[in-house]
C-alpha atoms as a PDB file:
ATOM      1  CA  UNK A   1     -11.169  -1.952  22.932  1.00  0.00           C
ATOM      2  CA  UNK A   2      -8.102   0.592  22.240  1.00  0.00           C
ATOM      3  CA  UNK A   3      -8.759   1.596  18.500  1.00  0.00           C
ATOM      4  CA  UNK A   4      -5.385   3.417  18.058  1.00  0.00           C
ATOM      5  CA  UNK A   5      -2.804   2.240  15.689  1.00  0.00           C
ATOM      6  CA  UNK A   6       0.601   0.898  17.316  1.00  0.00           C
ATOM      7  CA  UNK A   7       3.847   2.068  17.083  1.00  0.00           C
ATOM      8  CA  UNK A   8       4.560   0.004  14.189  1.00  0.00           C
ATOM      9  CA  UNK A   9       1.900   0.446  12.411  1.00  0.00           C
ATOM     10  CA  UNK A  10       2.109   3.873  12.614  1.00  0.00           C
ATOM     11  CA  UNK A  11       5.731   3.970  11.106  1.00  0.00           C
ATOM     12  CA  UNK A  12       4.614   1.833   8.142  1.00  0.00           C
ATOM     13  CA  UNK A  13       1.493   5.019   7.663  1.00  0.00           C
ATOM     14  CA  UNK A  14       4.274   7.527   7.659  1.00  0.00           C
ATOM     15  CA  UNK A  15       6.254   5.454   5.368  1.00  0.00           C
ATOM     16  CA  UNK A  16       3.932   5.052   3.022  1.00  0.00           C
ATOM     17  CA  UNK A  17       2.880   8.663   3.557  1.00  0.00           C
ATOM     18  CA  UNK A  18       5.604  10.235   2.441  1.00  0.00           C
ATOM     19  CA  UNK A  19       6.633   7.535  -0.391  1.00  0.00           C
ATOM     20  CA  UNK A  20       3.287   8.655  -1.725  1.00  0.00           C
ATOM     21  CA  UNK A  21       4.274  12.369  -1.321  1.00  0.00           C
ATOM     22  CA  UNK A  22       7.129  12.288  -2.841  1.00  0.00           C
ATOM     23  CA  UNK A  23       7.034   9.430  -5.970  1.00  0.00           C
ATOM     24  CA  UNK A  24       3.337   9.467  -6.457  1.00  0.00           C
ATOM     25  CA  UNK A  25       1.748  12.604  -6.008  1.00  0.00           C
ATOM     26  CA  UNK A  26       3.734  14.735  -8.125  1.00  0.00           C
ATOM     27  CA  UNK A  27       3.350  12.436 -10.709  1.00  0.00           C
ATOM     28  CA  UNK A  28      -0.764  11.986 -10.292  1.00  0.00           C
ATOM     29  CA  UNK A  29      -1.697  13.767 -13.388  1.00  0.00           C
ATOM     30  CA  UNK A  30       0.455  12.211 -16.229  1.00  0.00           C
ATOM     31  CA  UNK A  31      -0.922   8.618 -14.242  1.00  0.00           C
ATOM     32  CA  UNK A  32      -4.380   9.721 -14.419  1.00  0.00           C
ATOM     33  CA  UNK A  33      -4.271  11.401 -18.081  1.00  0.00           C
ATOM     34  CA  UNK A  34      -2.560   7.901 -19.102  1.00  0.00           C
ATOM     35  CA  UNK A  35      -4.889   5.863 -17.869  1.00  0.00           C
ATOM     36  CA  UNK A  36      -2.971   2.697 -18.211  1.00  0.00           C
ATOM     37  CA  UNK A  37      -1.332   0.833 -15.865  1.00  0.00           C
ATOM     38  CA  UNK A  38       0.155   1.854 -12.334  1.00  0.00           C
ATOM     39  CA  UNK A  39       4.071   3.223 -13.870  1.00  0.00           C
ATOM     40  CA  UNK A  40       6.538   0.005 -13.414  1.00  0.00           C
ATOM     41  CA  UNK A  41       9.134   1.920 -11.230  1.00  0.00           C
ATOM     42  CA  UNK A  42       6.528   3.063  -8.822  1.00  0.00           C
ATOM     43  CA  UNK A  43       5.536  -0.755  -8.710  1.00  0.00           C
ATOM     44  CA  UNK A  44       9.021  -1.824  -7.764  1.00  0.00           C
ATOM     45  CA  UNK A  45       9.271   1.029  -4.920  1.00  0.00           C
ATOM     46  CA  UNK A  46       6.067  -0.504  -3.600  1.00  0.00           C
ATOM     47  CA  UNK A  47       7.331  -3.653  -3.482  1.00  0.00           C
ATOM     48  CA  UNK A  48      10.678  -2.854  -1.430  1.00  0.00           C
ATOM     49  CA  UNK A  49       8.731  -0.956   1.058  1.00  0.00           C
ATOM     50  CA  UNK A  50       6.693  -4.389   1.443  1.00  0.00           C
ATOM     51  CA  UNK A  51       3.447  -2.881   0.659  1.00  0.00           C
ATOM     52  CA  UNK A  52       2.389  -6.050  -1.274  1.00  0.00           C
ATOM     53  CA  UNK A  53       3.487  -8.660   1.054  1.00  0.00           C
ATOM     54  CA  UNK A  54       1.466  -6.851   3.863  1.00  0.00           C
ATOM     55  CA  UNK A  55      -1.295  -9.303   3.308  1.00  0.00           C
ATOM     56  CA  UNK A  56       0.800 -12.086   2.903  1.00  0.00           C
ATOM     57  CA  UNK A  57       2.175 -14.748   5.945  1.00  0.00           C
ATOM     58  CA  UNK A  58       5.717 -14.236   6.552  1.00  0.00           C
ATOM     59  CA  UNK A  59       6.070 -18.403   5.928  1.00  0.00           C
ATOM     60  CA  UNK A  60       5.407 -17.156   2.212  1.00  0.00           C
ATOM     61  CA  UNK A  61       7.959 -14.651   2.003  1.00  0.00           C
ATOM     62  CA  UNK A  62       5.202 -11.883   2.977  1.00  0.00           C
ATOM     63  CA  UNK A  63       4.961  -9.625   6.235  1.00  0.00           C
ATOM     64  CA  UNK A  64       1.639 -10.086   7.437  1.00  0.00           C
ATOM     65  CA  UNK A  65       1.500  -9.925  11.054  1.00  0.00           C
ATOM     66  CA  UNK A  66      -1.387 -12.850  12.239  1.00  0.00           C
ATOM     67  CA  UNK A  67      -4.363 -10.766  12.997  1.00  0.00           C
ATOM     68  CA  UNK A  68      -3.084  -7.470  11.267  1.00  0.00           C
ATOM     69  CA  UNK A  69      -3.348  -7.836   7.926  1.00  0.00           C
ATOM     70  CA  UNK A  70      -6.291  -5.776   6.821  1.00  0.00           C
ATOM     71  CA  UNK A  71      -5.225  -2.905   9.234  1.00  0.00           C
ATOM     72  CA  UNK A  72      -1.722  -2.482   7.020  1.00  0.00           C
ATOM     73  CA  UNK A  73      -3.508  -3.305   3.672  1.00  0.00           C
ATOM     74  CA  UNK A  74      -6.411  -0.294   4.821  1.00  0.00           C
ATOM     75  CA  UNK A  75      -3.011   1.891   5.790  1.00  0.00           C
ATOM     76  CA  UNK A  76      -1.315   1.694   1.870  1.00  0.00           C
ATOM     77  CA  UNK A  77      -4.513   1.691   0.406  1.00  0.00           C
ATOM     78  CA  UNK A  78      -5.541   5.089   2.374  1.00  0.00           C
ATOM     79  CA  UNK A  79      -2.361   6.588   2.008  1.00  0.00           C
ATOM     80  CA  UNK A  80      -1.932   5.903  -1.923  1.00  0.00           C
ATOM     81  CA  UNK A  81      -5.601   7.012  -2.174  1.00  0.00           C
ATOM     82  CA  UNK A  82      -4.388  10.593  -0.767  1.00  0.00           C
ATOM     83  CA  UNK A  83      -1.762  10.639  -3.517  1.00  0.00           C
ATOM     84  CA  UNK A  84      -3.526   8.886  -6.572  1.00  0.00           C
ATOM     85  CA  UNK A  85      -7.009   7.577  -6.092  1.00  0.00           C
ATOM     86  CA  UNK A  86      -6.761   5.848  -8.933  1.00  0.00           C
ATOM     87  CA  UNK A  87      -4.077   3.677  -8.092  1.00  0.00           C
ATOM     88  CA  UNK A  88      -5.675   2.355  -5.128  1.00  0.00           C
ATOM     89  CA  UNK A  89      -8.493   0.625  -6.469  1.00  0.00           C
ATOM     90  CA  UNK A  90      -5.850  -2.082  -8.395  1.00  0.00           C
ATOM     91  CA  UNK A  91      -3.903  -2.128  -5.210  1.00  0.00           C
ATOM     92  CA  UNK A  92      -6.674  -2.440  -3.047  1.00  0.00           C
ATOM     93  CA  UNK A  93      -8.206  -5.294  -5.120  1.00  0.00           C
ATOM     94  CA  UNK A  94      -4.468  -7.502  -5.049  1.00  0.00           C
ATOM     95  CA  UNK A  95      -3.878  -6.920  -1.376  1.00  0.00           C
ATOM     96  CA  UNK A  96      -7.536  -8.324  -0.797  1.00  0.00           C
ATOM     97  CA  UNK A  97      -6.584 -11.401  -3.141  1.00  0.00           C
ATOM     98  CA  UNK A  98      -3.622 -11.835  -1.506  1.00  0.00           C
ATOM     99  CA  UNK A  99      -4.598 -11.750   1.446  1.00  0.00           C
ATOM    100  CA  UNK A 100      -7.470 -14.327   0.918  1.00  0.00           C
ATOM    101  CA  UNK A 101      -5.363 -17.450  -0.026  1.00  0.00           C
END
């Protein structure tokens, strides 16, 4: 069994990568000394890059690839965990919700 990530899935890791470098990271503190809710603009950056619809079947307007899902859902959630551990408990929790319907 071949364990490595494919092309594509590595391009969505260094996508969300350096999103998370660059938006979320710099601003970790003031989200963490807030303590309130993930900031709306880094919401709607997350949702053009598709990182909520990665658990979600393309026939419902998502990008989940059959048999893939939890692989890109681990990917953002790892990734915005480097950057803000914080935020990736909430996003963890609606990508697993999502992607159980």
């Amino acid at each position: 069994m071949d364990f490595r990530l494919t092309p594509q899935q590595e391009l969505f890791k260094k996508t969300v990568r350096e999103f998370c470098e660059e938006k979320i990271a710099p601003r970790s503190r003031e989200i963490d000394e807030k303590a309130d809710l993930i900031p709306e603009d880094i919401i709607k950056e997350m949702v053009e890059l598709g990182i909520f619809g990665v658990t979600i079947p393309e026939q419902y307007g998502g990008s989940a690839s059959p048999g893939e899902e939890i692989i890109y859902a681990t990917l953002a959630v790892h990734e915005l965990a480097r950057a803000e551990l914080s935020m990736s408990l909430p996003v963890y929790t609606l990508l697993n919700l999502a992607g159980a319907t």
